[in-house]
PDB file of N, CA and C in Angstrom:
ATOM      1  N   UNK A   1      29.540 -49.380 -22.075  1.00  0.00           N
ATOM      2  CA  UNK A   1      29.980 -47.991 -22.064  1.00  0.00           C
ATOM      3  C   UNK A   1      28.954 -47.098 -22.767  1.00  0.00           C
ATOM      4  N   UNK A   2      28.575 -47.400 -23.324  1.00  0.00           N
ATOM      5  CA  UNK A   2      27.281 -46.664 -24.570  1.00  0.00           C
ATOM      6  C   UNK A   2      26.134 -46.762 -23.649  1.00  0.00           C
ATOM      7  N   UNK A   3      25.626 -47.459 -22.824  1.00  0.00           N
ATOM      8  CA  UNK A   3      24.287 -47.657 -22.118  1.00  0.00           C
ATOM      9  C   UNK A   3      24.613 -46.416 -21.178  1.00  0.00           C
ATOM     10  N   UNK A   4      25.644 -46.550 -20.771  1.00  0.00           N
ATOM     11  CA  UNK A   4      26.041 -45.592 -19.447  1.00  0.00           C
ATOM     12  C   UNK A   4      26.197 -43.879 -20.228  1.00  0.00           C
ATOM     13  N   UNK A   5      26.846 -43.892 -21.136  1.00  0.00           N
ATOM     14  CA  UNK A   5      26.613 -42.462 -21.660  1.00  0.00           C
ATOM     15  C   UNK A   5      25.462 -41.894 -22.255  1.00  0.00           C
ATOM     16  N   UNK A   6      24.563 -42.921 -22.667  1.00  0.00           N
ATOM     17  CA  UNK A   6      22.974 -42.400 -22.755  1.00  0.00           C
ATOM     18  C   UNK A   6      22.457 -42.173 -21.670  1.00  0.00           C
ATOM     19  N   UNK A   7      22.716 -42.992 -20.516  1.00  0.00           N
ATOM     20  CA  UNK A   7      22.252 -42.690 -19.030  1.00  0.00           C
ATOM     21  C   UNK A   7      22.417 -41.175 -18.330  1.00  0.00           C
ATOM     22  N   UNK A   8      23.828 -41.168 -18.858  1.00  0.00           N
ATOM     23  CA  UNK A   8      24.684 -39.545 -18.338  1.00  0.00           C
ATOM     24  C   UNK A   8      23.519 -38.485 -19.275  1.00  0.00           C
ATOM     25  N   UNK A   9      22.812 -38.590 -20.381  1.00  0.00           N
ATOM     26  CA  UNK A   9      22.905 -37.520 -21.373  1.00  0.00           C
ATOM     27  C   UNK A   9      21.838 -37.633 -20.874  1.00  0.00           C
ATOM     28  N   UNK A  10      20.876 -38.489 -20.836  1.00  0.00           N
ATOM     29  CA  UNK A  10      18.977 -38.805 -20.230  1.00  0.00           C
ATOM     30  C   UNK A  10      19.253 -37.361 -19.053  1.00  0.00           C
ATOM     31  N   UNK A  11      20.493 -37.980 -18.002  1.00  0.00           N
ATOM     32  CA  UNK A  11      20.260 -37.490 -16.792  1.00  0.00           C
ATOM     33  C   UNK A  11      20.596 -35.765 -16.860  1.00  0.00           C
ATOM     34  N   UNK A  12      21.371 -35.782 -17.932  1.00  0.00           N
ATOM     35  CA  UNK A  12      22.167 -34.270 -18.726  1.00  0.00           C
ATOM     36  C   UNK A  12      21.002 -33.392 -18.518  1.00  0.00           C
ATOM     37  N   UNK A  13      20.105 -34.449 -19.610  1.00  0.00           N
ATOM     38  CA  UNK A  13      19.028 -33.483 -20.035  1.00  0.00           C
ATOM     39  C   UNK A  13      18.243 -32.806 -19.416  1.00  0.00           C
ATOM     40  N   UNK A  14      17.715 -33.988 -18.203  1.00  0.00           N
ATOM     41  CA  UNK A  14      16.811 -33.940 -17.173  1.00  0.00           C
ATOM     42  C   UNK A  14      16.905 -32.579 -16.244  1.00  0.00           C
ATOM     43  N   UNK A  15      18.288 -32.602 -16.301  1.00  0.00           N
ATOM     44  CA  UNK A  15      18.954 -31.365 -15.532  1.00  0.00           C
ATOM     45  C   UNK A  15      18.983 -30.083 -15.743  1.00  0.00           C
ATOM     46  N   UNK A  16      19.239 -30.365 -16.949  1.00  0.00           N
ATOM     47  CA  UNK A  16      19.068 -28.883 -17.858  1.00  0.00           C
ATOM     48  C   UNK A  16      17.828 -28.651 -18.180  1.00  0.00           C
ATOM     49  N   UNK A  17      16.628 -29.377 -18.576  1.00  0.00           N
ATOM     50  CA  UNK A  17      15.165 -29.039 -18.312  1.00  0.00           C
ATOM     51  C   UNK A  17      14.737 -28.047 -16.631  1.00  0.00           C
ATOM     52  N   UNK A  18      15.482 -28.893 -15.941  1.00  0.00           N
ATOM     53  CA  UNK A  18      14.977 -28.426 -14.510  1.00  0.00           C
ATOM     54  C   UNK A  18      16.056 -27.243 -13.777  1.00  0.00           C
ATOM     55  N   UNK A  19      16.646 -27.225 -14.590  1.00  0.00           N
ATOM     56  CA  UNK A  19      17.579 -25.755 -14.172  1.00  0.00           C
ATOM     57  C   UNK A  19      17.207 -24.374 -15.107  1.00  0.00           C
ATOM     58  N   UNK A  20      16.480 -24.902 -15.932  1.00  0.00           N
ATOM     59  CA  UNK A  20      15.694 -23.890 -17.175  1.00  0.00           C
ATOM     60  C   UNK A  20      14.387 -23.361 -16.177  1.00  0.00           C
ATOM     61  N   UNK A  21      13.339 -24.723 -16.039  1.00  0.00           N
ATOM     62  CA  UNK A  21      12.166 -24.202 -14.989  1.00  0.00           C
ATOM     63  C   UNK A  21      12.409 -23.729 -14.204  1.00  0.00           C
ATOM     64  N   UNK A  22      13.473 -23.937 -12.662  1.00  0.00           N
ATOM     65  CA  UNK A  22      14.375 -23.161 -11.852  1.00  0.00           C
ATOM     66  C   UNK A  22      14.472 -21.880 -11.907  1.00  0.00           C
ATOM     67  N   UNK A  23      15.106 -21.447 -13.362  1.00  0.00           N
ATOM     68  CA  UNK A  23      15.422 -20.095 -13.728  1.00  0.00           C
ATOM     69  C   UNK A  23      14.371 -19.418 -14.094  1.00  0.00           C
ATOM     70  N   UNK A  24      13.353 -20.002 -14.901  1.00  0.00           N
ATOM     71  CA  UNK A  24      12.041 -19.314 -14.917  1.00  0.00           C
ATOM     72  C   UNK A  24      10.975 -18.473 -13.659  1.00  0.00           C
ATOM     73  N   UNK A  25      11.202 -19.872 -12.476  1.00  0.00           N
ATOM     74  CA  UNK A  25      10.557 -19.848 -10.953  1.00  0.00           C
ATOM     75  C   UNK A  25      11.253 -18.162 -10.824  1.00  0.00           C
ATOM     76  N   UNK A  26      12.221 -19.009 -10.881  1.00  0.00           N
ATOM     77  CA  UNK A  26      13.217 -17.453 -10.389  1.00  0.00           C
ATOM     78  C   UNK A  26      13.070 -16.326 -10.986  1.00  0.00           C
ATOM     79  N   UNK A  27      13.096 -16.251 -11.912  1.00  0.00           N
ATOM     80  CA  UNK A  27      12.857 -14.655 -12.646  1.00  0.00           C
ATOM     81  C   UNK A  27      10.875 -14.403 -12.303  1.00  0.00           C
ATOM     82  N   UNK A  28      10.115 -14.957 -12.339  1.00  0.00           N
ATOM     83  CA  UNK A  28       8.638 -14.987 -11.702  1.00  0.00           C
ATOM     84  C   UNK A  28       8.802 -14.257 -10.336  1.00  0.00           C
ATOM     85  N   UNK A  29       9.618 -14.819  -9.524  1.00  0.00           N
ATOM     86  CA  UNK A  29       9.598 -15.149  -7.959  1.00  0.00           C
ATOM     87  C   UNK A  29      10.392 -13.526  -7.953  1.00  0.00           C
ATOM     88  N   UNK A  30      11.482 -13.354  -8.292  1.00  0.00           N
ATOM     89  CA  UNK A  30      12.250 -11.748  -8.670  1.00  0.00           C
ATOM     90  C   UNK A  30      11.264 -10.631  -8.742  1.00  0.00           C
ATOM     91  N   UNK A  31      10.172 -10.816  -9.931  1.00  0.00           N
ATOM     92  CA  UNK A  31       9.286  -9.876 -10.871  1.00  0.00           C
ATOM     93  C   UNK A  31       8.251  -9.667  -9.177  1.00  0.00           C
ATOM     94  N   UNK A  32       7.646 -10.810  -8.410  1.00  0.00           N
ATOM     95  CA  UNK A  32       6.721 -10.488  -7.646  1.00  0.00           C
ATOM     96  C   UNK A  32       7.281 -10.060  -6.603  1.00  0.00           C
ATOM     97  N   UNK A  33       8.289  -9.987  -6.148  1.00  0.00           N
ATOM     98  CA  UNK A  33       9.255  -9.517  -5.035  1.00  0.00           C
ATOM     99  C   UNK A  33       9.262  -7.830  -5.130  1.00  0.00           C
ATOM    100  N   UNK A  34       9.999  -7.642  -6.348  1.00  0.00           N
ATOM    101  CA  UNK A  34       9.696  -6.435  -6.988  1.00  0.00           C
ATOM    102  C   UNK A  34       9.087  -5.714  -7.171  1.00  0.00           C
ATOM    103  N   UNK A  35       7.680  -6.231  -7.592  1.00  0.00           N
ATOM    104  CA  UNK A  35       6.232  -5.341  -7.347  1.00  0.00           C
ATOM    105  C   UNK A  35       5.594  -5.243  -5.751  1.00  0.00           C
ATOM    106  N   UNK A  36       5.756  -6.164  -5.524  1.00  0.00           N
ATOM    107  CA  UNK A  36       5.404  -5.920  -3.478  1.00  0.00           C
ATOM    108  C   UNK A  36       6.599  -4.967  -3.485  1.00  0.00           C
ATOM    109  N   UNK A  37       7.746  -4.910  -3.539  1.00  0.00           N
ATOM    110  CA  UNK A  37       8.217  -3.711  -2.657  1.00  0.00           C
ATOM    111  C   UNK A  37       7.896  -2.397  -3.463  1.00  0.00           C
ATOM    112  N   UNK A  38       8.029  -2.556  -4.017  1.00  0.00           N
ATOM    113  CA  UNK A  38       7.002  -1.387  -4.896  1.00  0.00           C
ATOM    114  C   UNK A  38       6.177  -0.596  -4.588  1.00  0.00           C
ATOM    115  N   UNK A  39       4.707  -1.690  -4.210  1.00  0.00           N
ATOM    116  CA  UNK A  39       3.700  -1.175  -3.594  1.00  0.00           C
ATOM    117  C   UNK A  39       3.519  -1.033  -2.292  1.00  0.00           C
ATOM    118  N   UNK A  40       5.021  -1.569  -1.482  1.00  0.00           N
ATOM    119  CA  UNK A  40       5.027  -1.228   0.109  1.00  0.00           C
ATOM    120  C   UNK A  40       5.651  -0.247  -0.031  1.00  0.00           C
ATOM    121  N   UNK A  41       6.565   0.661  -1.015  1.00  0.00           N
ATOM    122  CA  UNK A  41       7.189   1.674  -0.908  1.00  0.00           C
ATOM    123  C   UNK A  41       6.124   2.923  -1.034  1.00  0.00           C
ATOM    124  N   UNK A  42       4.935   2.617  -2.363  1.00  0.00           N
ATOM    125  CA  UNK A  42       4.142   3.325  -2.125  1.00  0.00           C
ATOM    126  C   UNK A  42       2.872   3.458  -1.140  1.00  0.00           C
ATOM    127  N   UNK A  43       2.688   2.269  -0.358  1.00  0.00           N
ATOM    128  CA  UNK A  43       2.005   2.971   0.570  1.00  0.00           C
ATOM    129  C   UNK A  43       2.477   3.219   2.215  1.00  0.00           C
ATOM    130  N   UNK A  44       3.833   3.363   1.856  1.00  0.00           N
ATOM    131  CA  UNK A  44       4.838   3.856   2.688  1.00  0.00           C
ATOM    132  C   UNK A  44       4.324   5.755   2.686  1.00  0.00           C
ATOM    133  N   UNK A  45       4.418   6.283   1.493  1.00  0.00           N
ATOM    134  CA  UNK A  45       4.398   7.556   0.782  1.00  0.00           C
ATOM    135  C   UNK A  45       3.266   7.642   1.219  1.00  0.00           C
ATOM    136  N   UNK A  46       2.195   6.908   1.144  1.00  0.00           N
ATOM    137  CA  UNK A  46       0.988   7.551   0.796  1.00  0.00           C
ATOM    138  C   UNK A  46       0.518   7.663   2.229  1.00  0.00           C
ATOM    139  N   UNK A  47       1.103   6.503   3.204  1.00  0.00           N
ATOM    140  CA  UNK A  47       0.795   6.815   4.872  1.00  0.00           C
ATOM    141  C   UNK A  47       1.725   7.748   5.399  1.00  0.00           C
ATOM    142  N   UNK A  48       2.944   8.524   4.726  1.00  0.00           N
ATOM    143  CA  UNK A  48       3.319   9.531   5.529  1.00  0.00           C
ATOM    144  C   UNK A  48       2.477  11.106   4.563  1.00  0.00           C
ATOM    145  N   UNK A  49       2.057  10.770   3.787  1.00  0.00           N
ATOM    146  CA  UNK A  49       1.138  11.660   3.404  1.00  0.00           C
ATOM    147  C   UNK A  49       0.079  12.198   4.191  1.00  0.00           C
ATOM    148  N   UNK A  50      -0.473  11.391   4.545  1.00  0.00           N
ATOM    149  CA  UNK A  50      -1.591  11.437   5.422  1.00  0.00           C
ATOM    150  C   UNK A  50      -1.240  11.523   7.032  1.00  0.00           C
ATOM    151  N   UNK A  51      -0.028  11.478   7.052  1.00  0.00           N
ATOM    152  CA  UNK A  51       0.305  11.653   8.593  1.00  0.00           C
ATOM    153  C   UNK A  51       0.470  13.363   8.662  1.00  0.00           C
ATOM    154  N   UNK A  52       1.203  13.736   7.502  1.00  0.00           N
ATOM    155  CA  UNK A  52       1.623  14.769   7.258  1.00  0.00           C
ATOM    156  C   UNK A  52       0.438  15.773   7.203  1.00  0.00           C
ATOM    157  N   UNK A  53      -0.679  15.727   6.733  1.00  0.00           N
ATOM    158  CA  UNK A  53      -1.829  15.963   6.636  1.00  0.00           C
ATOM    159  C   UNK A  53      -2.564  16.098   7.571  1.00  0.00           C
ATOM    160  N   UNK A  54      -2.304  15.264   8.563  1.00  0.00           N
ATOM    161  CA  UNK A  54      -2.969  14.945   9.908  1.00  0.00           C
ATOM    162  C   UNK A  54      -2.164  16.131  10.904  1.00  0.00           C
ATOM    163  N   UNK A  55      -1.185  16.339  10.857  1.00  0.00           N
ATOM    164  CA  UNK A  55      -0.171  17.465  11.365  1.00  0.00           C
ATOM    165  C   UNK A  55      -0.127  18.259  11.213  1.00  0.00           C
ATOM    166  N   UNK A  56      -0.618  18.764   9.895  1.00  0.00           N
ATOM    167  CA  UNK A  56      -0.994  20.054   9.944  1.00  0.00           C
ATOM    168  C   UNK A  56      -2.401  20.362   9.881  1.00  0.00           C
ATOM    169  N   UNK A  57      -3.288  19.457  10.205  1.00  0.00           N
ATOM    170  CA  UNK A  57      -4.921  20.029  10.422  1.00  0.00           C
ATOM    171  C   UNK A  57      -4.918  19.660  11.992  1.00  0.00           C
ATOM    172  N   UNK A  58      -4.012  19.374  12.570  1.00  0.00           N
ATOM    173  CA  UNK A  58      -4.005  19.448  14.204  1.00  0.00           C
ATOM    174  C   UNK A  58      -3.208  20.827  14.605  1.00  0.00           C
ATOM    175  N   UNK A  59      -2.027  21.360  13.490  1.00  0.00           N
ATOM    176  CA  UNK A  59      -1.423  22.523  13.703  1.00  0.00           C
ATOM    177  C   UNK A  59      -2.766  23.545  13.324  1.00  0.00           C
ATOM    178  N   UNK A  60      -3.811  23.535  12.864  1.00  0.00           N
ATOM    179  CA  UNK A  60      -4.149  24.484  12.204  1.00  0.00           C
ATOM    180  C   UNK A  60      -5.512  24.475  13.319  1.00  0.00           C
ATOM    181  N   UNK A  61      -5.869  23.529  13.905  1.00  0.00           N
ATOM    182  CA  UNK A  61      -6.507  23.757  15.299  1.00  0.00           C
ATOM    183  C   UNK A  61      -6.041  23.684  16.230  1.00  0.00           C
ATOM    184  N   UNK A  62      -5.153  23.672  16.719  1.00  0.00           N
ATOM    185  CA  UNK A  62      -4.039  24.256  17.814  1.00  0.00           C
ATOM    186  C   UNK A  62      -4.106  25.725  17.925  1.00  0.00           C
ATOM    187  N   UNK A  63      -4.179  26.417  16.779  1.00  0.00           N
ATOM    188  CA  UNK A  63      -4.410  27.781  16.731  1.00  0.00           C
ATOM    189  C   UNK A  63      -5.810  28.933  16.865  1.00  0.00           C
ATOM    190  N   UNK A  64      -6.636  27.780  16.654  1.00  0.00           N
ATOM    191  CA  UNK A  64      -8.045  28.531  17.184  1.00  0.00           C
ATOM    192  C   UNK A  64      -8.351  28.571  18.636  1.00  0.00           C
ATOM    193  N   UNK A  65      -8.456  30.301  18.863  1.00  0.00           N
ATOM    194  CA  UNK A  65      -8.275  30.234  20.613  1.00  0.00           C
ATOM    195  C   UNK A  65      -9.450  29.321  20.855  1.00  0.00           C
ATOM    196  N   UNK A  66      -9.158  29.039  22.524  1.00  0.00           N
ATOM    197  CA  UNK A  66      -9.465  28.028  23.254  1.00  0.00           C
ATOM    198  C   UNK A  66     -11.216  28.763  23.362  1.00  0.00           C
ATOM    199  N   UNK A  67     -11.998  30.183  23.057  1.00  0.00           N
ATOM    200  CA  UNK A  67     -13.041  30.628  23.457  1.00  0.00           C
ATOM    201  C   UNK A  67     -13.896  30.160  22.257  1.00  0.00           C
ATOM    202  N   UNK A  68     -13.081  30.582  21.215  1.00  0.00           N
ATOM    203  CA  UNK A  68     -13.863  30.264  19.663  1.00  0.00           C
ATOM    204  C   UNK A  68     -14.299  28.464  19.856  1.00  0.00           C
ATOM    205  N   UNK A  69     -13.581  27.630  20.196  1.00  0.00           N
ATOM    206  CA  UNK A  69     -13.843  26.323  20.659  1.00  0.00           C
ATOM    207  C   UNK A  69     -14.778  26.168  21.641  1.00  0.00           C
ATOM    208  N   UNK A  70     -15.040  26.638  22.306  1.00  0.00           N
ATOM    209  CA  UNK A  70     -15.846  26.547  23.266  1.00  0.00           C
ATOM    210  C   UNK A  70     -17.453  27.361  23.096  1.00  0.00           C
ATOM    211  N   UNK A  71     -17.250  28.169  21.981  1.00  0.00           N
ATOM    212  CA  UNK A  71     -18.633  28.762  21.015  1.00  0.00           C
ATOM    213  C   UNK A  71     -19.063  27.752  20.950  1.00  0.00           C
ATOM    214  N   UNK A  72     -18.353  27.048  19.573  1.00  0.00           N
ATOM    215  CA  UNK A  72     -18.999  25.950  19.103  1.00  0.00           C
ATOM    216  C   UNK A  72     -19.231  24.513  19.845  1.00  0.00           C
ATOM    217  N   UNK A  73     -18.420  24.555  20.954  1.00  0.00           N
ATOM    218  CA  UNK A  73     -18.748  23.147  21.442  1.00  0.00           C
ATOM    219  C   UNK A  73     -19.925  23.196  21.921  1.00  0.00           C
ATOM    220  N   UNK A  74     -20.931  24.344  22.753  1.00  0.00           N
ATOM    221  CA  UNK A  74     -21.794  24.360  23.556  1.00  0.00           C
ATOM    222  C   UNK A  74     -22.788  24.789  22.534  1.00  0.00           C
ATOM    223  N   UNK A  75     -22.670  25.099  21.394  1.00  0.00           N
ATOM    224  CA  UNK A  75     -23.594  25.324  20.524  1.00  0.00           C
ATOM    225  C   UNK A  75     -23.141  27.198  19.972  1.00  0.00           C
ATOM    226  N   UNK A  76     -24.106  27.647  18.901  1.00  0.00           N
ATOM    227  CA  UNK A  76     -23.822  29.068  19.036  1.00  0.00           C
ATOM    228  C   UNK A  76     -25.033  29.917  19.621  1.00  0.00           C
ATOM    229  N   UNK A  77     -25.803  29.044  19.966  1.00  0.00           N
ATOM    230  CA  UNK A  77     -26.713  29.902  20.741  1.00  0.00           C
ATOM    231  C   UNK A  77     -27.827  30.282  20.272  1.00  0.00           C
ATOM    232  N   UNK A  78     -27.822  29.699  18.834  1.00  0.00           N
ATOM    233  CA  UNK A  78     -28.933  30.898  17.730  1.00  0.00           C
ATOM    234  C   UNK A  78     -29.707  29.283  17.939  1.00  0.00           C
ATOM    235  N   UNK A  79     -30.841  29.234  17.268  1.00  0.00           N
ATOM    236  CA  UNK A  79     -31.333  28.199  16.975  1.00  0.00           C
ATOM    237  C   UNK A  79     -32.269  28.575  15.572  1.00  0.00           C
ATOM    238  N   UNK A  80     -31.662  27.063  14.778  1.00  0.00           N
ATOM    239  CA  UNK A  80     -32.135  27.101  13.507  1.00  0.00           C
ATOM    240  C   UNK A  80     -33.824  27.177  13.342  1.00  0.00           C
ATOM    241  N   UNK A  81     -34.475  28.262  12.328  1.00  0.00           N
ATOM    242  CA  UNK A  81     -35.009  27.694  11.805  1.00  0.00           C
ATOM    243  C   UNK A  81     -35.855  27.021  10.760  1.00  0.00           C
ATOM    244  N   UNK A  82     -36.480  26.256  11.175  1.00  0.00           N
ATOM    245  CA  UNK A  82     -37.209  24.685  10.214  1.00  0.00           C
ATOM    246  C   UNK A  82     -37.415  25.494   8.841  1.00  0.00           C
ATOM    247  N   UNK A  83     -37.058  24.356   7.993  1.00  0.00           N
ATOM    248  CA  UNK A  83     -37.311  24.991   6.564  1.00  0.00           C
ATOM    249  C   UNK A  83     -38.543  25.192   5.905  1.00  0.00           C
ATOM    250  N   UNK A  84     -39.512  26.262   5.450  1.00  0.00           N
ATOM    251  CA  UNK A  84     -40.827  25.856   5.443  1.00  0.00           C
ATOM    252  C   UNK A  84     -40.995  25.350   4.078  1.00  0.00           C
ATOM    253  N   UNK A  85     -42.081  24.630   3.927  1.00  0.00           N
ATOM    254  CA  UNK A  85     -42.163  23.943   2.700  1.00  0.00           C
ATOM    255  C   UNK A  85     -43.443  24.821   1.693  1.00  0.00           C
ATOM    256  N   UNK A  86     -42.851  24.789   0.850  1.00  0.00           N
ATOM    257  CA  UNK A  86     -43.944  25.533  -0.284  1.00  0.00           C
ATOM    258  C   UNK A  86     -44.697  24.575  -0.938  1.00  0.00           C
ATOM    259  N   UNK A  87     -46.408  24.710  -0.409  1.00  0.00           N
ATOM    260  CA  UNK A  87     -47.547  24.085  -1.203  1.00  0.00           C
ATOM    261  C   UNK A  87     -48.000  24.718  -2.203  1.00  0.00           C
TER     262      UNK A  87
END
């Protein structure tokens, strides 16, 4: 009877060691879960930032008439010039 209740307490122990590490894994495994959603929440924010951004510099050339665009696409006509260099 005594061999067998040291057996139970060995195995007690064993258990309670490995339900301690368990709980450790776990609170680790919690903490990194936590910080990833974290940083998927912020670059959640930070890509509708930039969408948002993107929407209104497409609203804000949407509004330059279609002639002023067409200045600059074909050039303005002037031609630069060359910078002279001082000897």
């Amino acid at each position: 009877m005594h061999s067998t209740l040291k057996k139970y307490q060995v195995a007690f122990t064993e258990t309670t060691m490995e339900n301690k590490k368990l709980k450790q894994k776990n609170a680790q495994l919690e903490q990194s879960l936590e910080k990833a959603t974290q940083e998927s929440t912020l670059k959640q924010l930070a890509d509708a930032k930039l969408r948002r951004d993107y929407a209104d510099a497409v609203a804000v050339l949407d509004r330059i008439p279609k002639e002023v665009l067409d200045v600059y696409a074909r050039g303005s006509g002037r031609k630069e010039r060359p910078i002279e260099q001082n000897l």
